[in-house]
C-alpha atoms as a PDB file:
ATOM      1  CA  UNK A   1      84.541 122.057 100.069  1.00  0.00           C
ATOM      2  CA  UNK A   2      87.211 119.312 100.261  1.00  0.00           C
ATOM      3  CA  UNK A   3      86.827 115.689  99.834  1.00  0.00           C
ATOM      4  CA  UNK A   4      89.180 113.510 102.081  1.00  0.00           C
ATOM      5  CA  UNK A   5      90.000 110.182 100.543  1.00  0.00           C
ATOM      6  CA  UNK A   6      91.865 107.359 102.703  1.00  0.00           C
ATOM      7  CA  UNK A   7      93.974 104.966 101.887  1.00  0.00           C
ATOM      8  CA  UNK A   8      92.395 102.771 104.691  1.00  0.00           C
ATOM      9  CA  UNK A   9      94.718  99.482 104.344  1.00  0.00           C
ATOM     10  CA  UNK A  10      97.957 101.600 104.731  1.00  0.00           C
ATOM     11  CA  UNK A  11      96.197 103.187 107.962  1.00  0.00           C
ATOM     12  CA  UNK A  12      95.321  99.565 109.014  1.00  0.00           C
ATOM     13  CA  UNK A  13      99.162  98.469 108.738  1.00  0.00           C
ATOM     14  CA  UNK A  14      99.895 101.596 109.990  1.00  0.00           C
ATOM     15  CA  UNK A  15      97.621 100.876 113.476  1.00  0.00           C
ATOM     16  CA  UNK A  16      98.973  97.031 113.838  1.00  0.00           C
ATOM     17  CA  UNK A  17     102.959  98.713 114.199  1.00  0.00           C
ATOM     18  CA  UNK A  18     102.125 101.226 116.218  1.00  0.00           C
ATOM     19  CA  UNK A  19      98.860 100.845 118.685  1.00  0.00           C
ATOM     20  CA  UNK A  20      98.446  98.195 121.001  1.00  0.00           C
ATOM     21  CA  UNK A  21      94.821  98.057 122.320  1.00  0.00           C
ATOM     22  CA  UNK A  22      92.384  95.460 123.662  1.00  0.00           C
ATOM     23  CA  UNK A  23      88.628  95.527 125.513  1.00  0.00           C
ATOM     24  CA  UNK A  24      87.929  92.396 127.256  1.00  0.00           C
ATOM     25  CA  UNK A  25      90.452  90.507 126.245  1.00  0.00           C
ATOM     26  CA  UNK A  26      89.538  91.670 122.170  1.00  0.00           C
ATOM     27  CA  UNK A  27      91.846  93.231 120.484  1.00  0.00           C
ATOM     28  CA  UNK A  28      90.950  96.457 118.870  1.00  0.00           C
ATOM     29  CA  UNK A  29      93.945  98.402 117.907  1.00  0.00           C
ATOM     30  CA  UNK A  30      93.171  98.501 114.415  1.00  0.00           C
ATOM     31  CA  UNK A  31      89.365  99.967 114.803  1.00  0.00           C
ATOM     32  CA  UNK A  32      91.218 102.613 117.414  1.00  0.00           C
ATOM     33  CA  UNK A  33      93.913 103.343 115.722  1.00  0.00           C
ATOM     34  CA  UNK A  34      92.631 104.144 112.075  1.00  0.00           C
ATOM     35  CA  UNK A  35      89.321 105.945 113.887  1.00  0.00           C
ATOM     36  CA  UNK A  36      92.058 108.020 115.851  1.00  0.00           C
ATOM     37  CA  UNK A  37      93.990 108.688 112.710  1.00  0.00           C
ATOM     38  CA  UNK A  38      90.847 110.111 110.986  1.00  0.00           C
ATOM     39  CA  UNK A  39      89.335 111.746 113.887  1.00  0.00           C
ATOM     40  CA  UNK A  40      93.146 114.012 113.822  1.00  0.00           C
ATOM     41  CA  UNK A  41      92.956 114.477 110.067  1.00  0.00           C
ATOM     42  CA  UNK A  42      89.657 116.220 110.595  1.00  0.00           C
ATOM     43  CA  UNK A  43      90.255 118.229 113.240  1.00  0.00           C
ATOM     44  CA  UNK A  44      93.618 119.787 111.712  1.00  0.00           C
ATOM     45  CA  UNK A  45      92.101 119.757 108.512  1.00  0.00           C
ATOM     46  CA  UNK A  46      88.625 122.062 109.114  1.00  0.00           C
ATOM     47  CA  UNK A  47      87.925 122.126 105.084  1.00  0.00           C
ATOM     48  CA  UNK A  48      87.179 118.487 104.724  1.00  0.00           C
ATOM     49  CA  UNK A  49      83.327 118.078 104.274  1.00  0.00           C
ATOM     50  CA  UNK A  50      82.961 114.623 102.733  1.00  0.00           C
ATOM     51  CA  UNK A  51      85.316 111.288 103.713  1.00  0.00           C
ATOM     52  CA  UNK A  52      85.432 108.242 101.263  1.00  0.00           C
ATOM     53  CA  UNK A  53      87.143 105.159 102.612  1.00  0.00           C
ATOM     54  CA  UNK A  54      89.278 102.742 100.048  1.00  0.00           C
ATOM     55  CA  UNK A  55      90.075  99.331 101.028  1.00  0.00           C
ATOM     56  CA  UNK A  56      92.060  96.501  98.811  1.00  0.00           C
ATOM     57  CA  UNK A  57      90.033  93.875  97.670  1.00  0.00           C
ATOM     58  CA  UNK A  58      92.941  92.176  95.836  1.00  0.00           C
ATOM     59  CA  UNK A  59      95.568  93.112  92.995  1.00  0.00           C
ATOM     60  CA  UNK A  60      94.011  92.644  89.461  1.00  0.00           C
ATOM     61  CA  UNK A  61      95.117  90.086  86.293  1.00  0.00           C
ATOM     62  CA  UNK A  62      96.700  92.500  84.299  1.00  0.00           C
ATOM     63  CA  UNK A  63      99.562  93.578  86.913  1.00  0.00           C
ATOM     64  CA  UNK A  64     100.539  90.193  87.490  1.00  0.00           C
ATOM     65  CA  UNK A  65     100.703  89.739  83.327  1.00  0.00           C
ATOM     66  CA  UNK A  66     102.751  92.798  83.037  1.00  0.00           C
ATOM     67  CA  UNK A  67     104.891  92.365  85.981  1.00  0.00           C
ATOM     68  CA  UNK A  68     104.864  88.396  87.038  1.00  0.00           C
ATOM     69  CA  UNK A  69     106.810  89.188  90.200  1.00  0.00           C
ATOM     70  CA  UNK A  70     103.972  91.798  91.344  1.00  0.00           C
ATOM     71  CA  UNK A  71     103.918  91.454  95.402  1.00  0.00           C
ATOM     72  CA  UNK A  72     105.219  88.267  95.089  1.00  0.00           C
ATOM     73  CA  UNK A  73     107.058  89.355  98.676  1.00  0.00           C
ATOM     74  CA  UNK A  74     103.395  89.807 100.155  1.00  0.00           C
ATOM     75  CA  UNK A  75     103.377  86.652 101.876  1.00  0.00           C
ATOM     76  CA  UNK A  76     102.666  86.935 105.739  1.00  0.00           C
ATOM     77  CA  UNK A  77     106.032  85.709 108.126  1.00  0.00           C
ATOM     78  CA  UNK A  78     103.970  82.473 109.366  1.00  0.00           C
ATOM     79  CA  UNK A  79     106.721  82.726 112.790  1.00  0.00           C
ATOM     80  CA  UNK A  80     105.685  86.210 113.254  1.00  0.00           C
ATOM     81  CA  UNK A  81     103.409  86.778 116.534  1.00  0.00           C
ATOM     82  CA  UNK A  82     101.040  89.258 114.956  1.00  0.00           C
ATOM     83  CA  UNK A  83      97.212  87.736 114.343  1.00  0.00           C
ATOM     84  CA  UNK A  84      96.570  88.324 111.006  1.00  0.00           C
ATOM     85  CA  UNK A  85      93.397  87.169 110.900  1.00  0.00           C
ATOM     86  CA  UNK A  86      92.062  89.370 113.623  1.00  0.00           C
ATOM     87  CA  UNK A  87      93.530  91.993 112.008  1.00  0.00           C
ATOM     88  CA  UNK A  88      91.293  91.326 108.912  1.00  0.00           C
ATOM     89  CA  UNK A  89      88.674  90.995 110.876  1.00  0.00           C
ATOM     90  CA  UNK A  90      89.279  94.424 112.191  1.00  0.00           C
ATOM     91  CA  UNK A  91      89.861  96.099 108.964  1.00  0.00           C
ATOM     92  CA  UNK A  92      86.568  94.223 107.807  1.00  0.00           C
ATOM     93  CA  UNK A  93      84.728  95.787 110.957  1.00  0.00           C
ATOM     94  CA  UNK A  94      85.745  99.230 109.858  1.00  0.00           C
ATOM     95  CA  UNK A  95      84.549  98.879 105.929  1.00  0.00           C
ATOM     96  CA  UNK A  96      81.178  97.178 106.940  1.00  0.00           C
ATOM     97  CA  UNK A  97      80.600  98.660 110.055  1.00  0.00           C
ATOM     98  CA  UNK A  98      82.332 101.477 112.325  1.00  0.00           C
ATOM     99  CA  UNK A  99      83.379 103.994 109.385  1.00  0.00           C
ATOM    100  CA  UNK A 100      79.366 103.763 107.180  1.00  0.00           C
ATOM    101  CA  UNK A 101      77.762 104.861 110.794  1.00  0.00           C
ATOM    102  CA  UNK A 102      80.096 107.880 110.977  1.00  0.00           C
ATOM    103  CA  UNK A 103      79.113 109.395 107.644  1.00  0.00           C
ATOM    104  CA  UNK A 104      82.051 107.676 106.018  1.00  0.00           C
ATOM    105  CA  UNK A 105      81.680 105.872 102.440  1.00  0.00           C
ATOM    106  CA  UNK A 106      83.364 102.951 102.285  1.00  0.00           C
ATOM    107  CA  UNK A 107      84.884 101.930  98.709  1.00  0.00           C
ATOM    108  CA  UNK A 108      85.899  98.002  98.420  1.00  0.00           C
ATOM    109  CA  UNK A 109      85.639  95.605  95.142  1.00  0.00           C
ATOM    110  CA  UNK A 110      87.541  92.100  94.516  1.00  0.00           C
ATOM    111  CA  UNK A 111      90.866  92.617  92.468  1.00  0.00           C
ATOM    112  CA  UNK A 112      90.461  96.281  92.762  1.00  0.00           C
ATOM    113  CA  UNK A 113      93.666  97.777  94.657  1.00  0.00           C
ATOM    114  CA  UNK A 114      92.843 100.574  96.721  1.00  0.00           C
ATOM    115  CA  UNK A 115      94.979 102.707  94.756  1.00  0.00           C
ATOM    116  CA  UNK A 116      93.263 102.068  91.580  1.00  0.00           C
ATOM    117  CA  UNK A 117      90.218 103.207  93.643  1.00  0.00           C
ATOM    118  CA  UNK A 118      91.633 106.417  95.072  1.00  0.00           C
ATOM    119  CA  UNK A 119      93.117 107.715  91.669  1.00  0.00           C
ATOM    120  CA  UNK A 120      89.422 107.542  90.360  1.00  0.00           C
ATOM    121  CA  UNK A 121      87.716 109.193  92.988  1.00  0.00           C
ATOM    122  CA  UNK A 122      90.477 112.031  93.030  1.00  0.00           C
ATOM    123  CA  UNK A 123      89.905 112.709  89.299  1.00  0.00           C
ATOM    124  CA  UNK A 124      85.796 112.083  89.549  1.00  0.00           C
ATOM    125  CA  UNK A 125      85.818 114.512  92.733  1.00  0.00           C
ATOM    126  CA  UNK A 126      83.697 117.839  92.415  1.00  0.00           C
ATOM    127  CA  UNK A 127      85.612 119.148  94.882  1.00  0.00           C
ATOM    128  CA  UNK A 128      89.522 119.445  96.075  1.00  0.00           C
ATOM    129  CA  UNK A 129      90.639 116.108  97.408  1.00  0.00           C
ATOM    130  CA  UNK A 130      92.994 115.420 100.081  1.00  0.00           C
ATOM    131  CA  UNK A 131      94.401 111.485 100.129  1.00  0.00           C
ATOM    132  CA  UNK A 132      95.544 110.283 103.467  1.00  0.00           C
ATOM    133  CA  UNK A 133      98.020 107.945 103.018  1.00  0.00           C
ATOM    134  CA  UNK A 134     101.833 107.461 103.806  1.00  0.00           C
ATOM    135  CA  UNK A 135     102.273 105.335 100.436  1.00  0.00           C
ATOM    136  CA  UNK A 136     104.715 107.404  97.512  1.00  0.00           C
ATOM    137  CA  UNK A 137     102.533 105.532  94.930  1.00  0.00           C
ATOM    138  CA  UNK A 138     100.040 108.235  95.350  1.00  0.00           C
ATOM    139  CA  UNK A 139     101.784 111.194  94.599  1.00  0.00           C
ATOM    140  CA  UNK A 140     101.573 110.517  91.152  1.00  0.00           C
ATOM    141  CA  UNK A 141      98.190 111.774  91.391  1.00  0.00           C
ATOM    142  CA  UNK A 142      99.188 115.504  92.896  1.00  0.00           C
ATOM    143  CA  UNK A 143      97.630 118.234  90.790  1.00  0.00           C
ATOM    144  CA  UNK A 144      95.746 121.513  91.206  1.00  0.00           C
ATOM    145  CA  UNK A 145      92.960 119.949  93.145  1.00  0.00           C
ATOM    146  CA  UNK A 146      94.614 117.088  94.414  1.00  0.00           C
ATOM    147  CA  UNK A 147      97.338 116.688  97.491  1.00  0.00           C
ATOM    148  CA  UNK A 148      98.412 114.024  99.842  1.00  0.00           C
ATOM    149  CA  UNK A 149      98.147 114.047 103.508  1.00  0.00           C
ATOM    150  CA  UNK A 150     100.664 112.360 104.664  1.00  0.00           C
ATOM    151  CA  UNK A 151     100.773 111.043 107.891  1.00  0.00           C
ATOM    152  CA  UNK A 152     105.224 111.875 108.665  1.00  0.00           C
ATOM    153  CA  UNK A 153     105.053 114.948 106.109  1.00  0.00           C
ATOM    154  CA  UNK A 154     101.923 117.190 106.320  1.00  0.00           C
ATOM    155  CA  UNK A 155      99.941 118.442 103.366  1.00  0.00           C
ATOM    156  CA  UNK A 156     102.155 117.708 100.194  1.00  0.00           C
ATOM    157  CA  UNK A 157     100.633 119.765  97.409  1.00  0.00           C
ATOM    158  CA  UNK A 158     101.410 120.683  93.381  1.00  0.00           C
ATOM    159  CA  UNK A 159     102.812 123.945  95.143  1.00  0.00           C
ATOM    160  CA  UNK A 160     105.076 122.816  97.606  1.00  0.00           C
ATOM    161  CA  UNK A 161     105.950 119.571  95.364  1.00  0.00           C
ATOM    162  CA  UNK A 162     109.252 120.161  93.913  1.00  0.00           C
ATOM    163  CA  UNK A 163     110.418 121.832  96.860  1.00  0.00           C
ATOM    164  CA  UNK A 164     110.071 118.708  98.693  1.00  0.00           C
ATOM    165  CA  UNK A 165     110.953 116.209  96.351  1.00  0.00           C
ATOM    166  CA  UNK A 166     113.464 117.982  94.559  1.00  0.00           C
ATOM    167  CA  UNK A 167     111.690 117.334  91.109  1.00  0.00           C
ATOM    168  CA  UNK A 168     108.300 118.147  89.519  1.00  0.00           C
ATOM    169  CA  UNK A 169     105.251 115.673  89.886  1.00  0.00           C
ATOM    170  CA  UNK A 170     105.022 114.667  86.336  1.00  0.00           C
ATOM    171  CA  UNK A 171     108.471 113.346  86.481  1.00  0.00           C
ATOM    172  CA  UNK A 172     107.649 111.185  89.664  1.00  0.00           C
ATOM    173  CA  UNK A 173     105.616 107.663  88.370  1.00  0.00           C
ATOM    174  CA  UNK A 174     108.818 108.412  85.986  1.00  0.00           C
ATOM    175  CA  UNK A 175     111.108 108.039  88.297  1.00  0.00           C
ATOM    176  CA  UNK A 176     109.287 105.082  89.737  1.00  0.00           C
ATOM    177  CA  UNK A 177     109.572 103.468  86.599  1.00  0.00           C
ATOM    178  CA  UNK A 178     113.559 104.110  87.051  1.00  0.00           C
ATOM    179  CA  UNK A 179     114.060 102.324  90.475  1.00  0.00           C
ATOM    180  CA  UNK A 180     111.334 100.068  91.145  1.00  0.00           C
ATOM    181  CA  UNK A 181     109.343  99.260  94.100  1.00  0.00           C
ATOM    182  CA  UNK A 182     110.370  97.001  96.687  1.00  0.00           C
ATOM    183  CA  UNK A 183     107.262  96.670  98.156  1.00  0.00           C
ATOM    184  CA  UNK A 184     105.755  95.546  95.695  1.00  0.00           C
ATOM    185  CA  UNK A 185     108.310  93.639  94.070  1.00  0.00           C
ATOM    186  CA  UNK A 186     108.576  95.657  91.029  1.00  0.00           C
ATOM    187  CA  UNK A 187     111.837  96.107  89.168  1.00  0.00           C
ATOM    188  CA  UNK A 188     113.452  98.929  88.368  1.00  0.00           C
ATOM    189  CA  UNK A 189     116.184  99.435  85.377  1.00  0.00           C
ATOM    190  CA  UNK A 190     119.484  97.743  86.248  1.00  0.00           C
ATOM    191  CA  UNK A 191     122.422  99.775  87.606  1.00  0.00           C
ATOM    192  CA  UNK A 192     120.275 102.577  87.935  1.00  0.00           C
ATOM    193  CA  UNK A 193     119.882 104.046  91.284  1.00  0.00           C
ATOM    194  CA  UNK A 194     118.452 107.009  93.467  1.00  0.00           C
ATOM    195  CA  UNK A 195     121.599 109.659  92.095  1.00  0.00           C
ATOM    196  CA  UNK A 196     121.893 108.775  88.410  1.00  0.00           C
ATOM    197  CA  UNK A 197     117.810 108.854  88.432  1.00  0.00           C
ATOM    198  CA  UNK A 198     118.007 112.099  90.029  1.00  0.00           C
ATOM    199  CA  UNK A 199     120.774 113.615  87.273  1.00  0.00           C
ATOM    200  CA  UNK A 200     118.585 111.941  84.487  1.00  0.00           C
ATOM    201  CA  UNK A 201     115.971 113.690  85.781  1.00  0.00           C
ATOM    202  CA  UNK A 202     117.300 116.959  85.843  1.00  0.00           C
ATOM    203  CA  UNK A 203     118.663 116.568  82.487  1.00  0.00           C
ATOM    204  CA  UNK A 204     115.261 115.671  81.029  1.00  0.00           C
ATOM    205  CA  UNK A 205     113.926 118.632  82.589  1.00  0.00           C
ATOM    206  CA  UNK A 206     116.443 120.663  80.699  1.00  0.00           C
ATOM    207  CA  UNK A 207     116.372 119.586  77.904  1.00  0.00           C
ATOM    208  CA  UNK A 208     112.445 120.327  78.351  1.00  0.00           C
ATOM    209  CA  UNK A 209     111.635 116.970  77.490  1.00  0.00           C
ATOM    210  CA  UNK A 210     107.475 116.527  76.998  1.00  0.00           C
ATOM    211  CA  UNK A 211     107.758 112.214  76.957  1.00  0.00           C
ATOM    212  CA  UNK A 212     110.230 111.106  78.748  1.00  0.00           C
ATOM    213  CA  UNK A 213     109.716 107.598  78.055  1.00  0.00           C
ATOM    214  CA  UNK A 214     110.266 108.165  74.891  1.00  0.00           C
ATOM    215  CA  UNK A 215     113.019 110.231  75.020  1.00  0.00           C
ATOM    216  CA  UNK A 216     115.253 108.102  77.042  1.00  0.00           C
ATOM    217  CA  UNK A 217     114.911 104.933  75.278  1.00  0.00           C
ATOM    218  CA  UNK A 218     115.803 106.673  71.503  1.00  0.00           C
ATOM    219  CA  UNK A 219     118.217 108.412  73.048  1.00  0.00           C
ATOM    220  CA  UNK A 220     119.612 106.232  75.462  1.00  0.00           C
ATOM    221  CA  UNK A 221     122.993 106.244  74.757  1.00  0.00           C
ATOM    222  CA  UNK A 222     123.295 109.814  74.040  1.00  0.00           C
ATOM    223  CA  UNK A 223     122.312 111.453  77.732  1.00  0.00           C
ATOM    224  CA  UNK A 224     125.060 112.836  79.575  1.00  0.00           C
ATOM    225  CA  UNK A 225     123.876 111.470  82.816  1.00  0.00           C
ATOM    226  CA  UNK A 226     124.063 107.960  81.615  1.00  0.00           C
ATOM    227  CA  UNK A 227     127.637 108.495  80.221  1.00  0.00           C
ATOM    228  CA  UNK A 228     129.664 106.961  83.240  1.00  0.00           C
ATOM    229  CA  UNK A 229     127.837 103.818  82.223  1.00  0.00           C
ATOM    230  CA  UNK A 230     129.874 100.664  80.737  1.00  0.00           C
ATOM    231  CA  UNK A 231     128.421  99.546  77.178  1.00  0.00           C
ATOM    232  CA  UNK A 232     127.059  96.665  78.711  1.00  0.00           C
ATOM    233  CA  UNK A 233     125.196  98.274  81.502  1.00  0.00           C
ATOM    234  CA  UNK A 234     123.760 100.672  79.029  1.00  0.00           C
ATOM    235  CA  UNK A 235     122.942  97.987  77.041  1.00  0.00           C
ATOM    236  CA  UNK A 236     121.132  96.512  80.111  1.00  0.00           C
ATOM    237  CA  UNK A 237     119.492  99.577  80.147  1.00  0.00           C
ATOM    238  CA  UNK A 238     118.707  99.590  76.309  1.00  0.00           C
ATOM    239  CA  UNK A 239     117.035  95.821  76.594  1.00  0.00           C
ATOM    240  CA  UNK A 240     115.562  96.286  79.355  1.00  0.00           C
ATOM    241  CA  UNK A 241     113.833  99.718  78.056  1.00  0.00           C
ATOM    242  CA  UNK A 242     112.736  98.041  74.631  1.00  0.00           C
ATOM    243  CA  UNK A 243     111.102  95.146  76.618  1.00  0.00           C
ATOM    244  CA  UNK A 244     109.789  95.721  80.087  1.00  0.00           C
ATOM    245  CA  UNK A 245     109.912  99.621  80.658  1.00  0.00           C
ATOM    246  CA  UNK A 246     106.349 100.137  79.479  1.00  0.00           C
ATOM    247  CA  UNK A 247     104.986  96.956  81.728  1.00  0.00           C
ATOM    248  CA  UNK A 248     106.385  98.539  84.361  1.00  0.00           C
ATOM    249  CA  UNK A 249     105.376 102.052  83.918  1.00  0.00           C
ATOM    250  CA  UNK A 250     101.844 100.848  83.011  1.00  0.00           C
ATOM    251  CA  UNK A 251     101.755  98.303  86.345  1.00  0.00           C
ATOM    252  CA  UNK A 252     102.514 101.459  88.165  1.00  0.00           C
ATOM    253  CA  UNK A 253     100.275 104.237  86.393  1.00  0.00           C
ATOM    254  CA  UNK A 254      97.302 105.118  88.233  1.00  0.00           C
ATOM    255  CA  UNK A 255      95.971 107.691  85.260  1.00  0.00           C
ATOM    256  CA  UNK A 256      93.928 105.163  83.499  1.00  0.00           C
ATOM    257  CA  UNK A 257      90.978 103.179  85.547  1.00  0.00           C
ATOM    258  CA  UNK A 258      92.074  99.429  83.696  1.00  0.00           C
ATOM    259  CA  UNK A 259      90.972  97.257  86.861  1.00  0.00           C
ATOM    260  CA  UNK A 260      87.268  99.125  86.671  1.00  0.00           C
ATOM    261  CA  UNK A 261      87.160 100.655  89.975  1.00  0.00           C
ATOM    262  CA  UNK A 262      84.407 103.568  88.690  1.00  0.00           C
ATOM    263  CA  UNK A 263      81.867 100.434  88.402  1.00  0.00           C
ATOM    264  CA  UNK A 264      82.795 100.054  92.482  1.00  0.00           C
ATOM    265  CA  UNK A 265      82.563 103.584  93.306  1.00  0.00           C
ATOM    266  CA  UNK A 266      79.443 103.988  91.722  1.00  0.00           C
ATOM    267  CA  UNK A 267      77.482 100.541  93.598  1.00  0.00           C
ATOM    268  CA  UNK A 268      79.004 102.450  96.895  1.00  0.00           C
ATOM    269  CA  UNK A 269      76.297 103.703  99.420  1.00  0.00           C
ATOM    270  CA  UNK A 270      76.542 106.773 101.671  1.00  0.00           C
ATOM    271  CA  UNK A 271      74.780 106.956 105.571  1.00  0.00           C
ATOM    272  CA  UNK A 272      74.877 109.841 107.293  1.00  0.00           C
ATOM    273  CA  UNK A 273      75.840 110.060 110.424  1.00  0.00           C
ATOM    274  CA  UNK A 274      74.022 108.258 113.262  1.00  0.00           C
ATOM    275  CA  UNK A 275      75.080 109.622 116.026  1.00  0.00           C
ATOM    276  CA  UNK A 276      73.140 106.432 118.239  1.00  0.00           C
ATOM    277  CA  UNK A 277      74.557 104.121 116.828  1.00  0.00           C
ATOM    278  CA  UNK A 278      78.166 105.672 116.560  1.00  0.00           C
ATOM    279  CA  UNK A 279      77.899 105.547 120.905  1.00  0.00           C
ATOM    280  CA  UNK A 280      76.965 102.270 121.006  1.00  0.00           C
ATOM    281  CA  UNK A 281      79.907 101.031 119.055  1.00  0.00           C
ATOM    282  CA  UNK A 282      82.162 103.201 120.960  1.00  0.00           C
ATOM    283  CA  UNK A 283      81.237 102.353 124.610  1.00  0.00           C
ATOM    284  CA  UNK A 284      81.337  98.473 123.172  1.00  0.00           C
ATOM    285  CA  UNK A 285      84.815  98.759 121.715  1.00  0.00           C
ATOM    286  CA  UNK A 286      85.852 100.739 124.961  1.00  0.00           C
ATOM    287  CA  UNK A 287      86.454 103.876 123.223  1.00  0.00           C
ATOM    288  CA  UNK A 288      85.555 106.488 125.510  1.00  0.00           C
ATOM    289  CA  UNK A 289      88.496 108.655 124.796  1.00  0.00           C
ATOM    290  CA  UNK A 290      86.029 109.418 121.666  1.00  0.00           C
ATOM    291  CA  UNK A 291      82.550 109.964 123.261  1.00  0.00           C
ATOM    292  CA  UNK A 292      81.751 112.907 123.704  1.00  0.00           C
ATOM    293  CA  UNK A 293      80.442 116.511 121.951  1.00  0.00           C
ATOM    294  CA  UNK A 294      83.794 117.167 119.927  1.00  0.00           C
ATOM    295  CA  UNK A 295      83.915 113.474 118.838  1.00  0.00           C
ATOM    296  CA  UNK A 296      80.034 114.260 117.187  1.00  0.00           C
ATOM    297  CA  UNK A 297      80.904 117.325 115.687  1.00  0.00           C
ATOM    298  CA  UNK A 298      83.761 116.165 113.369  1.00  0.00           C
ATOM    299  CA  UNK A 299      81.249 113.880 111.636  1.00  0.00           C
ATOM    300  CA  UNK A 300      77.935 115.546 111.746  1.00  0.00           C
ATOM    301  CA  UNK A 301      79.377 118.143 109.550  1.00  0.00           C
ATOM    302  CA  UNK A 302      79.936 115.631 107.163  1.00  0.00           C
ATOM    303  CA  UNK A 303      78.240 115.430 103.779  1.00  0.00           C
ATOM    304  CA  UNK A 304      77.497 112.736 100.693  1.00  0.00           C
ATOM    305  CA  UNK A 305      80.540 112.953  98.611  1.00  0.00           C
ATOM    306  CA  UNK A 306      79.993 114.707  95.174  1.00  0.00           C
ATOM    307  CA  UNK A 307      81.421 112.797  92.573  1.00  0.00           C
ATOM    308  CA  UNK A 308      81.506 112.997  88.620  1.00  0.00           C
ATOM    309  CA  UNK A 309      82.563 109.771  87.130  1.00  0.00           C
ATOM    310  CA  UNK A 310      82.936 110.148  83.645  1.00  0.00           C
ATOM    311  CA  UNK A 311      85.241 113.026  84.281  1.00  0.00           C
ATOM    312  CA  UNK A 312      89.055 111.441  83.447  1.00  0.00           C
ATOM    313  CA  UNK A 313      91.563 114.139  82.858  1.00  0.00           C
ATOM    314  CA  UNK A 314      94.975 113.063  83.531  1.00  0.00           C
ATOM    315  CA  UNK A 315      97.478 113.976  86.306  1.00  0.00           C
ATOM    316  CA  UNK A 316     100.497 114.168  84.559  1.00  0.00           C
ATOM    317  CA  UNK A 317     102.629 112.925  81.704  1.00  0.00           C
ATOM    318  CA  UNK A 318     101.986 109.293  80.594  1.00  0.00           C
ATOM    319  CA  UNK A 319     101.991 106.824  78.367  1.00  0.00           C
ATOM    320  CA  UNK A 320      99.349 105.834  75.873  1.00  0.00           C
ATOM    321  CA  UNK A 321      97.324 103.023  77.328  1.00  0.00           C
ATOM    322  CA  UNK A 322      98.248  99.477  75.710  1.00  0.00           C
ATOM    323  CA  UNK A 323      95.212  96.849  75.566  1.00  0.00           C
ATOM    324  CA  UNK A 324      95.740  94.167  78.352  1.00  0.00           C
END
């Protein structure tokens, strides 16, 4: 029993780059090209027996108070020649419409990210959970019954983790913390970059450090890895560590449900699937690639999502929570 969880705006953005499909003059790339994605997903993946669908409804306060710059660099190129607002209405269409007929729960709240909502499902899920997404911010949530699909990378689990990342998942919202996130506009610590967050990693690790937060910012000037730094870089470091480190790490920590995203999972609603109503959309939308016996079959098998939501163990190592 495996619950699939999808990170349905990065499979959105995902579709507008890469499909380019239209029926009568509409343009439906979006629709096909997230349906395609999942329709693959469950085919490779024959385990999957429940789907839940997360879509952003907006980031909340306290991200913005923590971090002011916060995807500041979200604002839409107005020269560009991509319709944004068809493809909202698209990615609208799939939440309210095309994805509830197919057995899919759909998962949307206003100021609730759809990472907020996919960490919470992952730790309220009964069963193993896959998350399909291609976004790194996720694999802070790896753990015994938890692994990304990714779309470039496969199956990315707590057992082939370190192998493929070169460190081990409770180090990696860590490292985050470290370098930042340009696509979200989040800074990382000044003058440190991808190599000297890689050898302060593997010192930590040595050292067999349980808080590394902790550890780097009272002993800051004593790790080896940080030695090649000037005083006044480390000292960068040092302010930077004693005043923004923790609004960073907690902007970025997906461990603790602070925007309320259980209150959205729980007003969600599951339909089976309805297999008339699922070949009426498709023959509308032109799909006819889909219709068809196989098509049914990936979906009928599908089941209401079993969910415990008062379950909250954490992933990995983290910070205490502050009040925001």
């Amino acid at each position: 029993m495996t619950l699939l969880i999808i990170d349905a705006n990065n499979m959105a953005y995902r579709a507008i780059f890469t499909v380019n499909l239209s029926n009568d003059g509409v343009d439906t790339s979006v629709t096909y090209g997230v349906m395609n994605m999942i329709q693959s997903t469950l085919t490779k993946y024959r385990n999957i027996t429940s789907v839940i669908a997360c879509f952003d409804g907006g980031s909340p306060a306290y991200r913005k108070i923590l971090v002011p710059t916060y995807k500041d660099n979200r604002k839409k190129d107005e020269d560009s020649d991509i319709d944004w607002e068809d493809k909202y209405r698209q990615i609208d269409e799939l939440c309210y419409v095309a994805l509830p007929m197919h057995g899919i729960m759909t998962v949307r709240k206003r100021h609730v990210e759809a990472d907020d909502l996919m960490a919470a499902i992952a730790r309220a899920s009964v069963d193993d959970a896959y998350i399909l997404t291609g976004d790194d911010d996720l694999l802070q949530c790896v753990s015994d019954n938890v692994s990304i699909v990714n779309p470039t990378k496969g199956l990315i689990s707590i057992d082939n983790f370190e192998d493929t990342f070169g460190y081990p998942v409770e180090y990696h919202l860590f490292r985050k913390m470290l370098l930042g996130d340009d696509s979200d506009n989040i800074p990382g610590v000044p003058k440190v970059g991808i190599k000297t967050a890689e050898k302060l990693i593997a010192e930590l690790i040595e050292l067999e450090c349980e808080d590394p937060y902790e550890y780097i910012i009272s002993n800051l000037r004593n790790l080896s890895s940080l030695q090649s730094l000037t005083a006044f870089q480390a000292g960068l470091i040092s302010d930077m560590g004693i005043l923004g480190l923790g609004d960073i790490y907690e902007t970025m920590d997906l461990s603790v449900d602070r925007s309320n995203a259980s209150m959205a999972i729980k007003d969600a609603v599951w339909n089976q699937f309805d297999k008339s109503k699922v070949i009426r959309y498709l023959m509308a939308n032109g799909f006819i690639s889909m219709i068809g016996p196989k098509y049914y079959k990936l979906f009928e098998r599908l089941q209401k999502p079993e969910l415990e939501l008062q379950r909250y163990p954490r992933f990995s190592i983290r910070l205490p929570v502050r009040e925001v």
